[in-house]
N, C-alpha and C. Protein backbone atom coordinates (compact mmCIF):
# COMPACT_ATOMS: atom_id res chain seq x y z
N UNK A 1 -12.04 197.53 -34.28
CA UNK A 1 -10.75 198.13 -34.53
C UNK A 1 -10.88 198.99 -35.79
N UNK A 2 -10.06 200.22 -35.43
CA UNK A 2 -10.19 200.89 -36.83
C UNK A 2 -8.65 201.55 -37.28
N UNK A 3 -8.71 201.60 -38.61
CA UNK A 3 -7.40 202.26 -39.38
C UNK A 3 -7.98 203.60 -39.73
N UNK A 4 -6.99 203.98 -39.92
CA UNK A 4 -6.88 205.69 -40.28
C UNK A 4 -5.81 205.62 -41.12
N UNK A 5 -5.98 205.93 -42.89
CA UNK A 5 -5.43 205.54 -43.82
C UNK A 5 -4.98 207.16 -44.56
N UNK A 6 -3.98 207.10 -44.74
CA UNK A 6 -3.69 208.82 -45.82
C UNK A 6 -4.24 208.00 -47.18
N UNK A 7 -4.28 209.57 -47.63
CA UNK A 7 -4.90 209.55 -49.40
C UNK A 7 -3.59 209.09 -50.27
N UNK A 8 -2.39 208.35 -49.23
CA UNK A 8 -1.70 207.39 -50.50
C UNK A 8 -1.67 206.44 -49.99
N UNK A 9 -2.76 205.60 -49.12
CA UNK A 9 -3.21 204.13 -48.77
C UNK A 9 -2.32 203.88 -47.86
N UNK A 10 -1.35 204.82 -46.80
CA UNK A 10 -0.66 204.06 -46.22
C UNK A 10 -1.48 204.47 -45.02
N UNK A 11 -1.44 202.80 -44.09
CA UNK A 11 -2.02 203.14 -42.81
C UNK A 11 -1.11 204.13 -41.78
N UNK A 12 -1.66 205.09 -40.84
CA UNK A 12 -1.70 206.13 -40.50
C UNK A 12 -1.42 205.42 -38.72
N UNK A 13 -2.62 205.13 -38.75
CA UNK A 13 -3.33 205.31 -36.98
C UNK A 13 -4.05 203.55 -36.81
N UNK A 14 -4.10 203.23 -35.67
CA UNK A 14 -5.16 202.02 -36.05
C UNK A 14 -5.56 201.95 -33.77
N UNK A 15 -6.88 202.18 -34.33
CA UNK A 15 -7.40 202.20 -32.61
C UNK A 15 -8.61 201.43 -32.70
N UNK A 16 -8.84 200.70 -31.41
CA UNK A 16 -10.29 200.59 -30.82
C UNK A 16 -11.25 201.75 -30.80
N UNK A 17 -10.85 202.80 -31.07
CA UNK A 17 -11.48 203.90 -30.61
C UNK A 17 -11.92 204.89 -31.54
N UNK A 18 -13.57 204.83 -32.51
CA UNK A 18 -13.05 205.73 -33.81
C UNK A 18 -12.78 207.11 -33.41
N UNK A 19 -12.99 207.59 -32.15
CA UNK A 19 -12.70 209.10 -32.26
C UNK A 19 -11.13 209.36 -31.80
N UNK A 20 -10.61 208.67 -31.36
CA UNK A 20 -9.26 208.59 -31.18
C UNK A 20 -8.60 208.38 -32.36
N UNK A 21 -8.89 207.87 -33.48
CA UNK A 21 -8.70 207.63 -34.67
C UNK A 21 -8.91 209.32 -35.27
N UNK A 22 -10.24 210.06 -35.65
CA UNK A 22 -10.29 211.08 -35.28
C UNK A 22 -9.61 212.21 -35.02
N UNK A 23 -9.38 211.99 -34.05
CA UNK A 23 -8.16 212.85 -32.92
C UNK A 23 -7.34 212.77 -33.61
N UNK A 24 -6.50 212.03 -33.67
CA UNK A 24 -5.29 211.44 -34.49
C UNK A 24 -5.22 212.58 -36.16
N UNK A 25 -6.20 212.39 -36.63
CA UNK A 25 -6.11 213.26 -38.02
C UNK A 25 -5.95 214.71 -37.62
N UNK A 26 -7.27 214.99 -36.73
CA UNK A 26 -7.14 216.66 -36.70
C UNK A 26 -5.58 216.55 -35.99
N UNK A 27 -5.14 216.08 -35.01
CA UNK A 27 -3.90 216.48 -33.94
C UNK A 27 -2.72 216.66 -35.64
N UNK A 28 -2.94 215.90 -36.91
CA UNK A 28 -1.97 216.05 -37.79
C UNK A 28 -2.67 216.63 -38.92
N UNK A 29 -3.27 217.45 -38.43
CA UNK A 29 -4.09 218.41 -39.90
C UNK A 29 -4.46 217.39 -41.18
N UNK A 30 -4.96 216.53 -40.80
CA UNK A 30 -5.84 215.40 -41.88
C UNK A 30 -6.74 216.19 -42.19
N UNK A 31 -7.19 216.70 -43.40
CA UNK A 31 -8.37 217.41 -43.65
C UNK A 31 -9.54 215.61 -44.08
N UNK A 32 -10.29 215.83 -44.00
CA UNK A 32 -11.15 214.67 -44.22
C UNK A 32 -11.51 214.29 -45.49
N UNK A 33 -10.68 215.08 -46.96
CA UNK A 33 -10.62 214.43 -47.99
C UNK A 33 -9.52 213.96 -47.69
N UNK A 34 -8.66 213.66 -47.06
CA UNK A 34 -7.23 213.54 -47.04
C UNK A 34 -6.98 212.23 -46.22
N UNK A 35 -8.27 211.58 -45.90
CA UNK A 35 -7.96 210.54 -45.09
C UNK A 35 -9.00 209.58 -45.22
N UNK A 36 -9.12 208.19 -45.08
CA UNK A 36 -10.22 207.77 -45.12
C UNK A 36 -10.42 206.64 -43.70
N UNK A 37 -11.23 206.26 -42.95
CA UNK A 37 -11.38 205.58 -41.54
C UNK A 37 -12.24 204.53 -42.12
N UNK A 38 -11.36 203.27 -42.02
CA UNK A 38 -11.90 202.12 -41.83
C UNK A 38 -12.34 200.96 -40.62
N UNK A 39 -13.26 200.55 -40.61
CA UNK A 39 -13.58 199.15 -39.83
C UNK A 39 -13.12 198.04 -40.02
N UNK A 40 -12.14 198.07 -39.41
CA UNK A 40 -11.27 197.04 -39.56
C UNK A 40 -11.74 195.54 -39.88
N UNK A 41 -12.29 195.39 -38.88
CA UNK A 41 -13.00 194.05 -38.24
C UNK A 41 -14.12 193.85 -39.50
N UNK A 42 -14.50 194.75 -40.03
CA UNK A 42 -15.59 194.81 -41.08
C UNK A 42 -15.03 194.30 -42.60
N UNK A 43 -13.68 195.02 -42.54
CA UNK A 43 -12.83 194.68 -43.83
C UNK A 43 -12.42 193.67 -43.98
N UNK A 44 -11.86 192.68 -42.78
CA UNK A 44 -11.60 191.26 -43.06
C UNK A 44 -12.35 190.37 -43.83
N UNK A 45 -13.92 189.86 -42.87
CA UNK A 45 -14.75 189.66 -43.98
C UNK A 45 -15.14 189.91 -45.24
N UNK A 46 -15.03 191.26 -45.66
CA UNK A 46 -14.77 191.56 -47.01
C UNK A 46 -14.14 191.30 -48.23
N UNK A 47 -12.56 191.46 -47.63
CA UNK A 47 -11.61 190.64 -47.99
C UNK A 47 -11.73 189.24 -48.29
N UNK A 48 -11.98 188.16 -47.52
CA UNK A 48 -11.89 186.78 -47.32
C UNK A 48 -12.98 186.53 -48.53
N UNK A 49 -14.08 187.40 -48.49
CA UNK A 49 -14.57 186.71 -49.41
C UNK A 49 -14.88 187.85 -51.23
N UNK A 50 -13.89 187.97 -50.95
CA UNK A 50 -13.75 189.35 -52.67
C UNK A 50 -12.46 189.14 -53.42
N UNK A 51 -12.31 188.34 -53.95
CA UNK A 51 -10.45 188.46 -54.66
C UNK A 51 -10.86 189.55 -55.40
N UNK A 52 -11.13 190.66 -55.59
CA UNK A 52 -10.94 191.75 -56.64
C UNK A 52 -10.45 193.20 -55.38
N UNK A 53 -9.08 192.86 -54.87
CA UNK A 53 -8.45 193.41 -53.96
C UNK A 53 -8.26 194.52 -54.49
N UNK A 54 -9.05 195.72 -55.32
CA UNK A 54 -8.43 197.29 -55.75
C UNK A 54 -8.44 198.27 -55.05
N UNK A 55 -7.12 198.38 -55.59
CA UNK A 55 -6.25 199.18 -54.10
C UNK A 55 -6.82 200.94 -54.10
N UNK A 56 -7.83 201.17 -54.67
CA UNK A 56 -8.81 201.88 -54.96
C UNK A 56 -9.48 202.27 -53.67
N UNK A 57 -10.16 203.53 -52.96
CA UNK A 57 -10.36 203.37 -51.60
C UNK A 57 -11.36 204.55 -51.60
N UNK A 58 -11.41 205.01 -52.52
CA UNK A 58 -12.73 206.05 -52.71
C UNK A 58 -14.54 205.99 -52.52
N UNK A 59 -14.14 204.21 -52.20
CA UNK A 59 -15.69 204.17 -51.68
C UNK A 59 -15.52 204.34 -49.92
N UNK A 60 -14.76 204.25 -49.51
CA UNK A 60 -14.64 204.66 -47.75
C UNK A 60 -14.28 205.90 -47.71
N UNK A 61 -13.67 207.03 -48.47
CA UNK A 61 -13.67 208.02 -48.15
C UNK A 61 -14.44 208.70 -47.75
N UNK A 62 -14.27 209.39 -46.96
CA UNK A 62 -15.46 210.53 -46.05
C UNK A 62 -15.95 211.76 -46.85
């Protein structure tokens, strides 16, 4: 599963599908500094085990 997040952290899009995710930005003129695509399923684990939750997101940006 993936999110599709704007550059003010709010989730956007969220698909099984990253190019539908993708789609989703260009169909709303997301330029690709302007957005960042996460792995969802990837981030949980992350989470569960990181309490230093910063709401900081510039290491997934594209």
């Amino acid at each position: 599963m993936y999110g599709l997040y704007d550059k003010e952290g709010i989730l956007r899009f969220v698909d099984s599908d990253k190019d539908a995710c993708i789609a989703y930005a260009e169909l709303f003129e997301l330029g690709s500094t302007n957005y960042c695509l996460m792995d969802l399923d990837n981030d949980t684990k992350k989470v569960k085990s990181n309490t230093n939750l910063d709401q900081s997101q510039g290491v997934y940006n594209n």
